[in-house]
Protein backbone atom coordinates (compact mmCIF):
# COMPACT_ATOMS: atom_id res chain seq x y z
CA UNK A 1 -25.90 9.46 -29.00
CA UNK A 2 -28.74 11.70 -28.05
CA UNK A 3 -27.42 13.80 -24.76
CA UNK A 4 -31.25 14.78 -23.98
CA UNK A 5 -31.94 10.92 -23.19
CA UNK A 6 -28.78 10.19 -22.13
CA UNK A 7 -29.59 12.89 -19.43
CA UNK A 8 -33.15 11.31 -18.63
CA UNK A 9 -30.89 7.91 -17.96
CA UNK A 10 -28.91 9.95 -15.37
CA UNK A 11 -31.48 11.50 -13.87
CA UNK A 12 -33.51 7.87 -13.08
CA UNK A 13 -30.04 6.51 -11.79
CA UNK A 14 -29.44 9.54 -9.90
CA UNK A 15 -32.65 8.44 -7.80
CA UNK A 16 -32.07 5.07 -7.46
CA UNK A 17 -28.54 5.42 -5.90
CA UNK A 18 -30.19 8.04 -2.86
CA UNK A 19 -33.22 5.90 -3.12
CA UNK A 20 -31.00 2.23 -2.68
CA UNK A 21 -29.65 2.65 0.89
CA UNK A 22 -26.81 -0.56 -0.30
CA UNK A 23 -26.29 1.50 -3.08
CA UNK A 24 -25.42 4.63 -1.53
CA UNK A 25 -23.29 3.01 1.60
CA UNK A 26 -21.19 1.25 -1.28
CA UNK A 27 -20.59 4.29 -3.03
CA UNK A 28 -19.60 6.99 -0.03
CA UNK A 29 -19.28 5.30 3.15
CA UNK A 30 -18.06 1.88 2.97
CA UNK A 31 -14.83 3.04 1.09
CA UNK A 32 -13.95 5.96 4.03
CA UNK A 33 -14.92 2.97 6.01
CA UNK A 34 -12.64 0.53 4.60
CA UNK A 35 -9.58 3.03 4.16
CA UNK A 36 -9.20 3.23 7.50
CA UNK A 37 -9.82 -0.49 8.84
CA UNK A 38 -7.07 -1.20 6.48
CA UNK A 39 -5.19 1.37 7.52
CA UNK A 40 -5.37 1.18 11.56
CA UNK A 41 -4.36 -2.73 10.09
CA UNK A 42 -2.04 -3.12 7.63
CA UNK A 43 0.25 0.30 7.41
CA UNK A 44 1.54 -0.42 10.72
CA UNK A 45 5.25 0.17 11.42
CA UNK A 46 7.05 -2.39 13.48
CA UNK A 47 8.14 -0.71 16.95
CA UNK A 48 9.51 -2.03 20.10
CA UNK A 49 10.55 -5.49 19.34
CA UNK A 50 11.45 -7.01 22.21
CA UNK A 51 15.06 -8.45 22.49
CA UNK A 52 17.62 -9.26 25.17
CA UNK A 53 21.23 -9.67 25.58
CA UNK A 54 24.16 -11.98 26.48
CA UNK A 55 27.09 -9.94 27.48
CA UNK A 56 29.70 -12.29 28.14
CA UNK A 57 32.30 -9.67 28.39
CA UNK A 58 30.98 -6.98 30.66
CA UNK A 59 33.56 -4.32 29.52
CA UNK A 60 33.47 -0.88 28.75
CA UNK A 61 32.86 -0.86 25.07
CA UNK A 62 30.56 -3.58 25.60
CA UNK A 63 27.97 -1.46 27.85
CA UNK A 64 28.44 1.32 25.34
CA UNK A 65 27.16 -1.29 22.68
CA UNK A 66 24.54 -2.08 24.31
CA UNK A 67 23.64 1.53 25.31
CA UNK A 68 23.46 1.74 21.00
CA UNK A 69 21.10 -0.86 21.30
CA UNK A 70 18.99 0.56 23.48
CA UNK A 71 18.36 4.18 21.97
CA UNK A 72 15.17 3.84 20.54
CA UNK A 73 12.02 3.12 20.35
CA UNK A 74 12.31 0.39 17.23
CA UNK A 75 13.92 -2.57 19.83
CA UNK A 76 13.37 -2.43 23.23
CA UNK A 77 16.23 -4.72 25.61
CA UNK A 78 15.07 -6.34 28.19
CA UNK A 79 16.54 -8.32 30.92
CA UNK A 80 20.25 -9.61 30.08
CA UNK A 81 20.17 -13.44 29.53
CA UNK A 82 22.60 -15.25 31.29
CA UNK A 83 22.10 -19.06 29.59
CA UNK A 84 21.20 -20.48 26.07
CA UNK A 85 18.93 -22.58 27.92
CA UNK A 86 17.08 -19.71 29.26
CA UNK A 87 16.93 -17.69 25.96
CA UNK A 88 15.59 -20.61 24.34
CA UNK A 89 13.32 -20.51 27.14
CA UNK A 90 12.22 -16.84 26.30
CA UNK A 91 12.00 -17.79 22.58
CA UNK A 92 9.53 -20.53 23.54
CA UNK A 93 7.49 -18.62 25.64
CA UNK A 94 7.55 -15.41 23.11
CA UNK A 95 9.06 -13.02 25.84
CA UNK A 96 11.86 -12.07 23.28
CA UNK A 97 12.10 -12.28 19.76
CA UNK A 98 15.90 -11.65 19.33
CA UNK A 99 19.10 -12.21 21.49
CA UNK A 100 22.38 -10.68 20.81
CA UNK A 101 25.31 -12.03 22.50
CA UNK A 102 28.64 -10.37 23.04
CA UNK A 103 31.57 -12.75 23.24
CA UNK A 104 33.87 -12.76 25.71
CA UNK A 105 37.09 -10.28 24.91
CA UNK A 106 34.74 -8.01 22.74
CA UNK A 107 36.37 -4.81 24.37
CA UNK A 108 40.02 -6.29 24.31
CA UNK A 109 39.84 -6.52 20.91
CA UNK A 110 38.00 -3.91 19.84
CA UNK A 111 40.40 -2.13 21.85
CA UNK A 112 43.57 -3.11 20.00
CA UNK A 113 42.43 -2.59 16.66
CA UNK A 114 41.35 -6.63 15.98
CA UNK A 115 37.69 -7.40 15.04
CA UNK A 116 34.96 -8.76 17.45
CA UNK A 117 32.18 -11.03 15.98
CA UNK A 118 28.22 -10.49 17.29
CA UNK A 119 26.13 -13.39 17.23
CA UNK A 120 22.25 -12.62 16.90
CA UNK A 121 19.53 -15.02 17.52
CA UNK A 122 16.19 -14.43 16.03
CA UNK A 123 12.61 -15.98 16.43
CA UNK A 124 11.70 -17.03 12.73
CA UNK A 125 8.34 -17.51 13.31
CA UNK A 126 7.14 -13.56 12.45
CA UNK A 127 9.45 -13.14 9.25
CA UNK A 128 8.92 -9.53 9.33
CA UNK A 129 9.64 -8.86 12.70
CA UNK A 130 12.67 -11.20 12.46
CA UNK A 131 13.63 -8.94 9.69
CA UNK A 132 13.29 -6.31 11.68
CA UNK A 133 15.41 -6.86 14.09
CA UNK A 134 18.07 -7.70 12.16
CA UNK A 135 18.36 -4.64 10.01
CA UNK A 136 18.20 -2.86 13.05
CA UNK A 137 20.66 -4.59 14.94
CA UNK A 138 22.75 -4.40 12.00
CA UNK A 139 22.40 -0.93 11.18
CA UNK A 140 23.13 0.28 14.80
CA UNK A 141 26.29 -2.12 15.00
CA UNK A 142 27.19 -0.50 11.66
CA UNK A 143 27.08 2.93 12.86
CA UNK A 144 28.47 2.55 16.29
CA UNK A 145 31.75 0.76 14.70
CA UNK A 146 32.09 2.94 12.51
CA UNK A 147 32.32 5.88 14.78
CA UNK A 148 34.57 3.50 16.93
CA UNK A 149 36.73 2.75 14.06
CA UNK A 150 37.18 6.75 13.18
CA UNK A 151 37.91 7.15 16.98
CA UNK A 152 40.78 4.54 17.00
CA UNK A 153 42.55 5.25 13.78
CA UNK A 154 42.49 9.08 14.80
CA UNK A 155 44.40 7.99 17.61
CA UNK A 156 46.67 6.02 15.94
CA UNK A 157 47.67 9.12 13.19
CA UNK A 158 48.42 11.04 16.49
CA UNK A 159 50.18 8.66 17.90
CA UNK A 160 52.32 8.37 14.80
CA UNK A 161 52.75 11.90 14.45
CA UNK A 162 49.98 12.49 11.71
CA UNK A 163 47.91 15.94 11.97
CA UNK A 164 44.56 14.20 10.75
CA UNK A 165 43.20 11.10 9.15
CA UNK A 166 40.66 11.08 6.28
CA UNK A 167 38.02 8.48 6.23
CA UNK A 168 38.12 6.89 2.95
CA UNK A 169 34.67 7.16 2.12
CA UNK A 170 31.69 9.37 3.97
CA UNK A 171 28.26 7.96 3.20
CA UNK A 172 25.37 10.32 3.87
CA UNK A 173 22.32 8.50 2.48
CA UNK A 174 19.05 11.06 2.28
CA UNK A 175 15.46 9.90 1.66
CA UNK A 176 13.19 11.89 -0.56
CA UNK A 177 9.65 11.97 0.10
CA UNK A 178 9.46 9.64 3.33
CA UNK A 179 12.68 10.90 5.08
CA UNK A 180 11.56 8.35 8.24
CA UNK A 181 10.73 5.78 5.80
CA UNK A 182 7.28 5.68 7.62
CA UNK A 183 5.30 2.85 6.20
CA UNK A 184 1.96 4.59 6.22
CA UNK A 185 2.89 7.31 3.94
CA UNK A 186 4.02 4.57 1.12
CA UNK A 187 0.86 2.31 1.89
CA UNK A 188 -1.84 4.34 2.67
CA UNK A 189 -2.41 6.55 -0.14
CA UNK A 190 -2.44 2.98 -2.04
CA UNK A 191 -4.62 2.00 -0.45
CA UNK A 192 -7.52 4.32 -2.09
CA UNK A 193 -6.86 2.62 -5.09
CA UNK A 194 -8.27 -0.43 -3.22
CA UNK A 195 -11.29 1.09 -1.34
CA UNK A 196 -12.53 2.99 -4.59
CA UNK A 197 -12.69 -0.21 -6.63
CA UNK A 198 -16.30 -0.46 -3.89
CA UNK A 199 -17.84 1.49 -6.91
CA UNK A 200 -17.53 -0.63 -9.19
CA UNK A 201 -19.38 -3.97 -7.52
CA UNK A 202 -22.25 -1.62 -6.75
CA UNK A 203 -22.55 -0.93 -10.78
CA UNK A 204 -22.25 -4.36 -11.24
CA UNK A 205 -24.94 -5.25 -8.60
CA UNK A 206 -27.47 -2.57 -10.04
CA UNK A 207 -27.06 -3.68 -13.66
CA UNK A 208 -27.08 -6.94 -13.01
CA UNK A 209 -30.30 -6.59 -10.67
CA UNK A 210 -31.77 -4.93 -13.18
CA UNK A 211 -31.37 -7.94 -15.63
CA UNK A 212 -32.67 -10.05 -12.89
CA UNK A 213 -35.90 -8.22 -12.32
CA UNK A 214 -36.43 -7.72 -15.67
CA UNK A 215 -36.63 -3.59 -15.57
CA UNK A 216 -34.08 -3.65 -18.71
CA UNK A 217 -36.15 -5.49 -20.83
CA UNK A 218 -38.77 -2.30 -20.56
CA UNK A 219 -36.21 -0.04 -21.36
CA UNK A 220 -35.29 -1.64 -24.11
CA UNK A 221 -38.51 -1.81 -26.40
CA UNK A 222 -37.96 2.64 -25.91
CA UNK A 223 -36.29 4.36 -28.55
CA UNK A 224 -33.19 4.39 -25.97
CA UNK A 225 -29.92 2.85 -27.54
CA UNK A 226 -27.33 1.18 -26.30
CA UNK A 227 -24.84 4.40 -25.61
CA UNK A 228 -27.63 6.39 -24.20
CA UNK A 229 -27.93 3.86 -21.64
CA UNK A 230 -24.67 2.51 -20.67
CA UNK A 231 -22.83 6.33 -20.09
CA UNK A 232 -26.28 7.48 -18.54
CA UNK A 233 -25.64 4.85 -16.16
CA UNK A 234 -22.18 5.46 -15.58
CA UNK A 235 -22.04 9.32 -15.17
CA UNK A 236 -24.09 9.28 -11.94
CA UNK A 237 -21.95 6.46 -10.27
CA UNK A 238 -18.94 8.42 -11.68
CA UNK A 239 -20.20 11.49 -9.46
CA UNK A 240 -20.57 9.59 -6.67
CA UNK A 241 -17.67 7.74 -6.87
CA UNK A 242 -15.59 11.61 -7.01
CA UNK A 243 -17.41 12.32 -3.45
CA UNK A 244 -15.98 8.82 -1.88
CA UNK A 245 -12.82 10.05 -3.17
CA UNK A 246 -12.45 13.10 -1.68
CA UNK A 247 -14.00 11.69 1.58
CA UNK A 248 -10.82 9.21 1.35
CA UNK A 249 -8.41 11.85 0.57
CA UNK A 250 -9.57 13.48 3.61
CA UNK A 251 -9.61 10.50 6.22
CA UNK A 252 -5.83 9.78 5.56
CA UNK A 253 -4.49 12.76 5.39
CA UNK A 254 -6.84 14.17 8.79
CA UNK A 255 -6.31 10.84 9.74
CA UNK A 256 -3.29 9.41 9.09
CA UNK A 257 -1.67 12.53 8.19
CA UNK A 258 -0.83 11.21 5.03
CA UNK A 259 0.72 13.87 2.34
CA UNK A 260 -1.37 15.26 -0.20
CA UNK A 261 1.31 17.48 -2.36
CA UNK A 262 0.03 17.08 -5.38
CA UNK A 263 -3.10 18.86 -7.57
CA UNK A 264 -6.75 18.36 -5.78
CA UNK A 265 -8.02 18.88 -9.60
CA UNK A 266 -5.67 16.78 -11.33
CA UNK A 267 -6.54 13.98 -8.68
CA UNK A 268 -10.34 14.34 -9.00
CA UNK A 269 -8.97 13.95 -13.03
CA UNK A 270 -7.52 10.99 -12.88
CA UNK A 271 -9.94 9.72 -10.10
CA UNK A 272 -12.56 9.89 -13.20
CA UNK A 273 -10.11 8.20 -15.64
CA UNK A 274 -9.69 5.87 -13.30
CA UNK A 275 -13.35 5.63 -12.39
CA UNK A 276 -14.24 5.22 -16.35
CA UNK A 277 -11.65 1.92 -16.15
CA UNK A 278 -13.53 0.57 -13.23
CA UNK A 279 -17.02 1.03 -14.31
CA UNK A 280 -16.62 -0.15 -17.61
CA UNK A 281 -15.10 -3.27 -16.59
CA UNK A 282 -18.32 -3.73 -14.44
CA UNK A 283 -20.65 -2.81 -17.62
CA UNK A 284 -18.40 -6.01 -19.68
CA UNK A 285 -18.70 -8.43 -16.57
CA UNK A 286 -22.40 -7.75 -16.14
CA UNK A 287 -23.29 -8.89 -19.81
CA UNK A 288 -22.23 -12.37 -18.79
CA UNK A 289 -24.38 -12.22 -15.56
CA UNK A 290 -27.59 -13.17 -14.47
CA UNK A 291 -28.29 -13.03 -10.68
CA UNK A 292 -27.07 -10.73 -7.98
CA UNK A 293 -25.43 -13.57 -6.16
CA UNK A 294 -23.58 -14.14 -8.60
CA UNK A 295 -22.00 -10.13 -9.40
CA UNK A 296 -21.53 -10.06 -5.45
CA UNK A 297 -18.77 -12.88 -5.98
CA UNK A 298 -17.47 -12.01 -9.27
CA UNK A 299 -17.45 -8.15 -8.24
CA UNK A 300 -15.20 -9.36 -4.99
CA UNK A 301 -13.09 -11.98 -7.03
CA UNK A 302 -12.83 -9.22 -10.22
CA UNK A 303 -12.35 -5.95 -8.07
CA UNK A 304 -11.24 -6.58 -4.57
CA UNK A 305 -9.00 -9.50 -4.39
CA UNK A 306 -6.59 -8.85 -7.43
CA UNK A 307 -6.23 -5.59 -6.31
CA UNK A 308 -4.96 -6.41 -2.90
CA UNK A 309 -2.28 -8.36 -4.13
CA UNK A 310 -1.56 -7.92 -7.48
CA UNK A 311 -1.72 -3.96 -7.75
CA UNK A 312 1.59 -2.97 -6.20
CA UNK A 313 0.23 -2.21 -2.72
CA UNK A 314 2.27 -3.86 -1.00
CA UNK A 315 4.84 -5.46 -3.33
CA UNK A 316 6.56 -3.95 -6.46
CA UNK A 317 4.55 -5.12 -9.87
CA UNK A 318 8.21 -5.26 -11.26
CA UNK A 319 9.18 -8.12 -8.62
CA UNK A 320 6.01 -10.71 -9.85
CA UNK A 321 6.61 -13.56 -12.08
CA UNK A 322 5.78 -12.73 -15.83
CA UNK A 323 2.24 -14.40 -15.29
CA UNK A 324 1.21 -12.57 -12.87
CA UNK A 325 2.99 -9.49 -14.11
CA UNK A 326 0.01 -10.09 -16.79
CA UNK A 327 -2.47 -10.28 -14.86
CA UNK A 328 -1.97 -7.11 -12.33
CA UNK A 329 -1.57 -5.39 -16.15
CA UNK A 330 -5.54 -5.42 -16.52
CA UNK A 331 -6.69 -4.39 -13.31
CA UNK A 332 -7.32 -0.60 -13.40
CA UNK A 333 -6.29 -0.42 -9.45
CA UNK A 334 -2.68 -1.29 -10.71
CA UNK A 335 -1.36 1.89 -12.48
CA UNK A 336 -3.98 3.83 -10.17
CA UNK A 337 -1.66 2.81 -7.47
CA UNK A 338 1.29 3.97 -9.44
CA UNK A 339 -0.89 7.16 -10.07
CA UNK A 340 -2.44 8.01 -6.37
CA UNK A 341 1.54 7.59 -5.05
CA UNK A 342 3.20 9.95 -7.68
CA UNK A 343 0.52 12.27 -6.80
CA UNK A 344 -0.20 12.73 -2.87
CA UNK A 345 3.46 11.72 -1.76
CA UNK A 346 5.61 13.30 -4.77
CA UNK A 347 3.37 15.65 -5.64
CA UNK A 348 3.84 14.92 -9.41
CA UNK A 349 1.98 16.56 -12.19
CA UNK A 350 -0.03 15.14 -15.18
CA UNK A 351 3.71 15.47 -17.30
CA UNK A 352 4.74 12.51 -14.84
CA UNK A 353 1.39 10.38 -14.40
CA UNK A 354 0.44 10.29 -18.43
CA UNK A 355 1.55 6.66 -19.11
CA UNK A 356 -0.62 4.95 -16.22
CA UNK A 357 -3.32 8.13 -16.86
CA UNK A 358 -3.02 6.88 -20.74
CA UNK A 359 -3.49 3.30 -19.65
CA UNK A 360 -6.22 3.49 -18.00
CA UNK A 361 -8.41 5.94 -20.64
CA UNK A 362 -7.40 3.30 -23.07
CA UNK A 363 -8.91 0.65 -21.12
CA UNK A 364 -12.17 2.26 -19.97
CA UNK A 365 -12.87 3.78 -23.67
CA UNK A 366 -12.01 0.19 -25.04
CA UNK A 367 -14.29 -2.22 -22.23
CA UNK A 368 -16.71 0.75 -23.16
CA UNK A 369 -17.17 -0.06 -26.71
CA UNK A 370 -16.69 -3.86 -26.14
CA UNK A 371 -19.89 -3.58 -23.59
CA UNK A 372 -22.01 -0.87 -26.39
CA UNK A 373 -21.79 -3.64 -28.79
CA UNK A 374 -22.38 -7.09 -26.58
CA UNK A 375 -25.06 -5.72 -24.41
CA UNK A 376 -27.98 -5.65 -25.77
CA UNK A 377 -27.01 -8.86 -27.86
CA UNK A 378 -26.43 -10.73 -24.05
CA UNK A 379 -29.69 -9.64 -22.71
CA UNK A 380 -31.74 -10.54 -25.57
């Protein structure tokens, strides 16, 4: 491969993405763009979920349960409800979407030792607020019978003379990384993995417009080969494609305040491995193209759309049926994911990221050769 004409190939791309104004806005803005539509829409954390209550004991321990309830800003109680009839009238109407009713007795047996049962009432139309609000209810009726339970039997070893009681087991659970478990630091770094895959439908659309307008054919009767031109083509969109990612990097964490722990060279490193996966993908689709209209869908159907739901955004790869387990395997957004995660929220180092690093350099330097070989064969 001659690097002099390889370098002339750059240089002409170079001016066509500043000169292309679709070009350019797919390249560096629409990505920053995207990041944070998605964002702003999908890592959301669920708040204030609105629920009520049925207290149909109105004792002491009863108000202090419900004062558990209340502490928060994760489920918000409303009005008490004094009728099935009129919380099914708040489910209908959507004023609540949970009701927790305290049967009668709850603090007379609470009191002496005897457990009280909790019935909860969700709205199953929203399965993830439903969900929700029953972890949350859950986990706050946990903890304040627990403490209520330690309270009782340390009266009881008093009572019969005992100096102390020890609770059998003490569970302190700690989270690593995400101690609030805040949903945008797991999703949004992901979610560059998504928005950078942009690059690689505008290669598509300039190779494949090329073919269309017949500009390759000229190059081709030049001495220039095959290599020359496909990696003079890809270096310049490789560039470009570092700038959007930077410009990414930046909007969630100024943005979002989304952690960035890890290396700012290691992730412009693996950026371009995972650029090189991308792009050559694009170069191997764009052989079997022949109109613009047609990259546009493929590039969307390819690029976007797998990656949004097969790439571990949002769901573990590790919970999908074997097929699709197969499929998520050859998108280069899926151990990217893995990747941009390890990196920005555990601040992990290249001695951590190799295997999905290794992955994808083995896929771009393999759809690289495939496309050296079939592309001047396609076009002609």
């Amino acid at each position: 491969m001659n690097l002099v004409k390889t370098y002339a190939v750059m240089v002409k791309e170079t001016r066509h993405i500043f000169r292309d104004r679709t070009t350019s806005l797919m390249l560096l803005l629409i990505p920053v763009f995207l990041m944070i539509v998605f964002s702003y829409s999908l890592a959301v954390d669920v708040k204030n979920v609105p629920i009520s209550l049925m207290d149909n004991d109105h004792g002491e321990l009863a108000r202090e349960f419900i004062a558990q309830l209340s502490n928060g800003d994760d489920l918000t109680v409303g009005a008490e409800t004094k009728s099935y009839a009129q919380a099914e009238d708040r489910f209908d109407r959507s004023r609540i979407k949970a009701l927790v009713v305290i049967p009668p007795n709850f603090t007379e047996n609470l009191s002496a030792g005897r457990p009280a049962e909790i019935q909860v009432l969700v709205d199953g139309t929203d399965p993830t607020t439903a969900e929700f609000a029953i972890t949350h209810i859950l986990s706050r009726s946990q903890a304040w019978g627990y403490r209520l339970a330690t309270k009782f039997y340390s009266r009881q070893s008093i009572s019969s003379g005992v100096s102390h009681i020890k609770t059998p087991i003490d569970l302190r659970a700690r989270t690593w990384y995400n101690p609030t478990l805040n949903n945008q630091i797991g999703i949004i770094p992901a979610l560059l993995a998504l928005v950078l895959s942009l690059p690689a439908i505008a290669v598509l659309g300039a190779i494949v417009r090329e073919k269309e307008l017949g500009t390759l054919e000229g190059i081709f009767v030049t001495p220039l080969g095959r290599a020359e031109l496909l990696v003079g083509k890809i270096i310049p969109y490789i560039v470009a494609g570092l700038v959007s990612a930077v410009l990414c990097a930046f909007a969630a964490v100024a943005i979002f305040d989304a952690p960035f722990r890890g290396s700012l060279l290691l992730y412009l490193l693996l950026a371009t491995d995972f650029f090189l996966a991308s792009f050559s993908m694009a170069l191997l689709i764009a052989t079997f193209l022949k109109s613009q209209a047609a990259s546009s869908l493929v590039g969307y159907l390819f690029f976007m759309f797998p990656s949004f739901y097969l790439s571990g955004i949002f769901f573990p790869v590790s919970a999908f049926p074997d097929l699709m387990k197969l499929d998520a395997s050859f998108l280069p957004s899926t151990p990217f994911v893995a990747i941009i995660r390890g990196l920005m929220v555990k601040g992990q180092g290249l001695d951590a990221l190799w295997q999905p690093a290794l992955t994808l350099f083995g896929t771009g330097l393999a759809m690289t050769v495939v496309s050296v070989f079939l592309f001047r064969k396609r076009i002609g």
